[in-house]
Protein backbone atom coordinates (compact mmCIF):
# COMPACT_ATOMS: atom_id res chain seq x y z
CA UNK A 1 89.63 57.80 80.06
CA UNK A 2 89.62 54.48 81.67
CA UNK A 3 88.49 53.51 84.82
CA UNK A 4 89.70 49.87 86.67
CA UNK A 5 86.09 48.75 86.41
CA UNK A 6 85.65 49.78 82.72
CA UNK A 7 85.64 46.87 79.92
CA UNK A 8 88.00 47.12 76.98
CA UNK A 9 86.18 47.70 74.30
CA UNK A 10 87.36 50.41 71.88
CA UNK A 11 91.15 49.82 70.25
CA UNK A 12 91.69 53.42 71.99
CA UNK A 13 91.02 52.21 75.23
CA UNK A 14 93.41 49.31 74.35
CA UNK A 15 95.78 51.23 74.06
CA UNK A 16 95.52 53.32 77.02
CA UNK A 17 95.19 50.52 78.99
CA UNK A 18 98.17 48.66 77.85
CA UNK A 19 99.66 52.03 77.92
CA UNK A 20 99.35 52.02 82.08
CA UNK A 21 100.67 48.39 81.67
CA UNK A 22 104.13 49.04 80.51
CA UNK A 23 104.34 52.10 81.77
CA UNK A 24 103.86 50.31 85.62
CA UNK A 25 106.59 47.90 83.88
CA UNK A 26 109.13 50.60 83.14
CA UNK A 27 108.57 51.45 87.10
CA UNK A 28 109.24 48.57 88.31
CA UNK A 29 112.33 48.11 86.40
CA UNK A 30 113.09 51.51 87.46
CA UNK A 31 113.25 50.47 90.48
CA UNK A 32 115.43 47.49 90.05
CA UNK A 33 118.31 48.56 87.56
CA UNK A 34 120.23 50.12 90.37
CA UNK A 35 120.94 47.20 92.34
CA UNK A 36 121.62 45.54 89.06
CA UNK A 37 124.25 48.04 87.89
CA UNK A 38 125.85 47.84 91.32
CA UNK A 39 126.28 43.66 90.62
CA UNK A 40 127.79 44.09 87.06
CA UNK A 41 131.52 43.90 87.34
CA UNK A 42 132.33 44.71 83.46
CA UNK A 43 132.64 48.81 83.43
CA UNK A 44 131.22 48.93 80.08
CA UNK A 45 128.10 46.73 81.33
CA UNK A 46 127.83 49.08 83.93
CA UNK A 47 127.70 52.16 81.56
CA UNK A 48 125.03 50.53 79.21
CA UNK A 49 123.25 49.64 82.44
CA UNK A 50 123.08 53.26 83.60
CA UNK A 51 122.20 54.52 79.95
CA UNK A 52 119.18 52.05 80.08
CA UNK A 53 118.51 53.57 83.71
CA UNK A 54 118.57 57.06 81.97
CA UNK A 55 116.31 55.78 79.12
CA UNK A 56 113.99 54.35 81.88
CA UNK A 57 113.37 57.64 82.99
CA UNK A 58 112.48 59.38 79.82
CA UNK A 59 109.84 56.42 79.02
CA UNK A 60 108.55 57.41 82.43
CA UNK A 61 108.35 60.90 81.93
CA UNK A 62 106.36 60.50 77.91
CA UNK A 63 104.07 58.27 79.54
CA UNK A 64 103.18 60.73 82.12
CA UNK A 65 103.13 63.33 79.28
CA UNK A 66 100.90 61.02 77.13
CA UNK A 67 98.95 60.69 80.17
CA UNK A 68 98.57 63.82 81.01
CA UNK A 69 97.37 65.09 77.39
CA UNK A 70 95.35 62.20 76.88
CA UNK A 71 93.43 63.31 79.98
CA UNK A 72 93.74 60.05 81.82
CA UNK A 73 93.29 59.88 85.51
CA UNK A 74 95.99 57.69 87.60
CA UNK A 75 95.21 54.57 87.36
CA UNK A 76 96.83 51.17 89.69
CA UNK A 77 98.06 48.45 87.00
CA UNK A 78 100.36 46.18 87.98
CA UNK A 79 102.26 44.20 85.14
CA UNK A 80 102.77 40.73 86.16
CA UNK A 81 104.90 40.10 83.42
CA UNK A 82 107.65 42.70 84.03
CA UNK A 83 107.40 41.84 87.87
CA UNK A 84 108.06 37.48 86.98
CA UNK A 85 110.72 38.99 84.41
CA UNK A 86 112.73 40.67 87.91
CA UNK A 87 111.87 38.23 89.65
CA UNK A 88 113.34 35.63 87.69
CA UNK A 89 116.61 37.45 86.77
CA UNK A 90 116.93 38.00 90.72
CA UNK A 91 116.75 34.56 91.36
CA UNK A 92 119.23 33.46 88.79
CA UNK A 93 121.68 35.85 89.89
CA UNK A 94 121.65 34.46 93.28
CA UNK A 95 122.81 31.68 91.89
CA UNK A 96 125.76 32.94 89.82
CA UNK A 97 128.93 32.57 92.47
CA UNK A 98 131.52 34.18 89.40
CA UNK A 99 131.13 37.96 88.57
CA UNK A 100 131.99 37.08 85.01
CA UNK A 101 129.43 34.10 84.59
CA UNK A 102 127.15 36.66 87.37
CA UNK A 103 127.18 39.51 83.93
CA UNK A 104 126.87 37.16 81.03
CA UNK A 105 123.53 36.10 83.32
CA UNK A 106 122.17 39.59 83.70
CA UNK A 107 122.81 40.79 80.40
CA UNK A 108 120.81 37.77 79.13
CA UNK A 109 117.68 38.52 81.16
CA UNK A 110 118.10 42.04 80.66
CA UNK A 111 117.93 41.74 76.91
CA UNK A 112 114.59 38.94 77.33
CA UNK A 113 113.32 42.15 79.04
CA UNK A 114 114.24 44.53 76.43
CA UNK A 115 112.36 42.16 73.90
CA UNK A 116 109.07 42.02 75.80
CA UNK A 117 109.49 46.43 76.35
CA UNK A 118 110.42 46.25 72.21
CA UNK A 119 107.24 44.60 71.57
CA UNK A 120 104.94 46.28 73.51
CA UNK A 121 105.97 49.30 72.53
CA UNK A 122 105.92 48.54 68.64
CA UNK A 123 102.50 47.53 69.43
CA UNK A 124 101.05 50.71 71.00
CA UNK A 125 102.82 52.77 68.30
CA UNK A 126 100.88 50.19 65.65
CA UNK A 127 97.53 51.01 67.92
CA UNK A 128 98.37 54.87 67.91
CA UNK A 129 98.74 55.32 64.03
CA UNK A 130 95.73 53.12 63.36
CA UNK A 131 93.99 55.49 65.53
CA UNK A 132 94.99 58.51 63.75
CA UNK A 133 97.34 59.50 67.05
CA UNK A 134 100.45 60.56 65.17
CA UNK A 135 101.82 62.15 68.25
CA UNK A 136 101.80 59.44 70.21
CA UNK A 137 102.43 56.80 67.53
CA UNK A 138 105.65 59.13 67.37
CA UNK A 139 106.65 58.72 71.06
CA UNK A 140 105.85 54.84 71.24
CA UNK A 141 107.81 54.57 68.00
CA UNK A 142 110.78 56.34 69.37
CA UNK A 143 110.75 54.41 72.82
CA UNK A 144 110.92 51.46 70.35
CA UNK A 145 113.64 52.55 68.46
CA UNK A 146 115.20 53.45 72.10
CA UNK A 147 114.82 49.79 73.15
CA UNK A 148 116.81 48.64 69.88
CA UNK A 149 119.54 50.55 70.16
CA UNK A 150 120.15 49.40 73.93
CA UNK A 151 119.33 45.66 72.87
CA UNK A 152 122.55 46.35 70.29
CA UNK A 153 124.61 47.74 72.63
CA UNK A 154 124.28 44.82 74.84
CA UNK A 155 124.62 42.21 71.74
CA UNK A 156 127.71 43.41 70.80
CA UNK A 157 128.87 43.50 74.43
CA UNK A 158 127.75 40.07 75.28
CA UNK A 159 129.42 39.16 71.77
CA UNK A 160 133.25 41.05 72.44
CA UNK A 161 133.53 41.05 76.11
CA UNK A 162 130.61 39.49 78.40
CA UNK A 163 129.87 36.08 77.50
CA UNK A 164 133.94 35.52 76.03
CA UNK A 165 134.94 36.60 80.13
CA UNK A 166 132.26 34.03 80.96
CA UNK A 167 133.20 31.27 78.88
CA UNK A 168 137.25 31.54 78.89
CA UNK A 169 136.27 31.19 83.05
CA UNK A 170 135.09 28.12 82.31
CA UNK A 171 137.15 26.74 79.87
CA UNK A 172 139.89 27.30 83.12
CA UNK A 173 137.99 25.87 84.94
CA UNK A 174 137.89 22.66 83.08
């Protein structure tokens, strides 16, 4: 168990700290996918969006799970980095006036988000097995592979519909 006033100094309670980290991350973007899905204009973008959404949820609900069995009381992380991630691709998008140009934006900093979730959760899963925590190197593994498989759906949307809608704007436009 870690406490907010406890010092990191086993790789267990590395992980259990980073653990609350990303989990406060997949809150936070939780909480801002919806307004994102409602700003996509592409239907397919929208679907992938809502998938992620779903997959959001699930992370949420391991975490609690690996929480919960590895008898760690609640504890108030914020992650910074998730939070300047939103707050970034909010502020770009309020500067996108096309809807086409407005989804080739969000899909971008979605996927720079779906990097940062695909490398912290390769790293807990690393943590986990070199801990002997097969169960949870298991679940971090599989949120891993999760984030993957959403980064290439949105590749291959970006590459044969997204960014071409973006870019044939402004080749009209020129």
């Amino acid at each position: 168990m870690i406490e907010t006033n406890q010092h990191i100094n086993t790789l267990h309670t590395l992980l259990d700290y980073d653990a609350h980290k990303f989990t406060s991350a997949e809150i936070e973007l939780k909480k801002s996918l919806p307004g994102w899905i409602n700003l996509a204009s592409s239907l397919k973008f929208k679907t992938v969006l809502q998938t992620y959404l779903d997959m959001v949820q699930e992370h949420v609900d391991k975490m609690d799970k690996f929480f919960e069995e590895e008898n760690i009381t609640s504890l108030c992380l914020t992650n910074r980095i998730m939070l300047a991630f939103i707050e970034e691709t909010d502020e770009k998008l309020a500067q996108c006036t096309d809807a086409e140009v407005k989804d080739a934006c969000l899909l971008a900093c979605i996927q720079v988000i779906n990097h940062f979730k695909i490398s912290t959760y390769g790293t807990a899963a690393a943590f986990a097995n070199a801990l002997g925590m097969d169960k949870q190197a298991a679940v971090f593994h599989e949120a891993e592979v999760n984030e993957k498989q959403i980064d290439d759906r949105l590749s291959q949307l970006a590459n044969h519909e997204i960014n071409t809608l973006a870019k044939t704007l402004i080749a009209m436009h020129v």
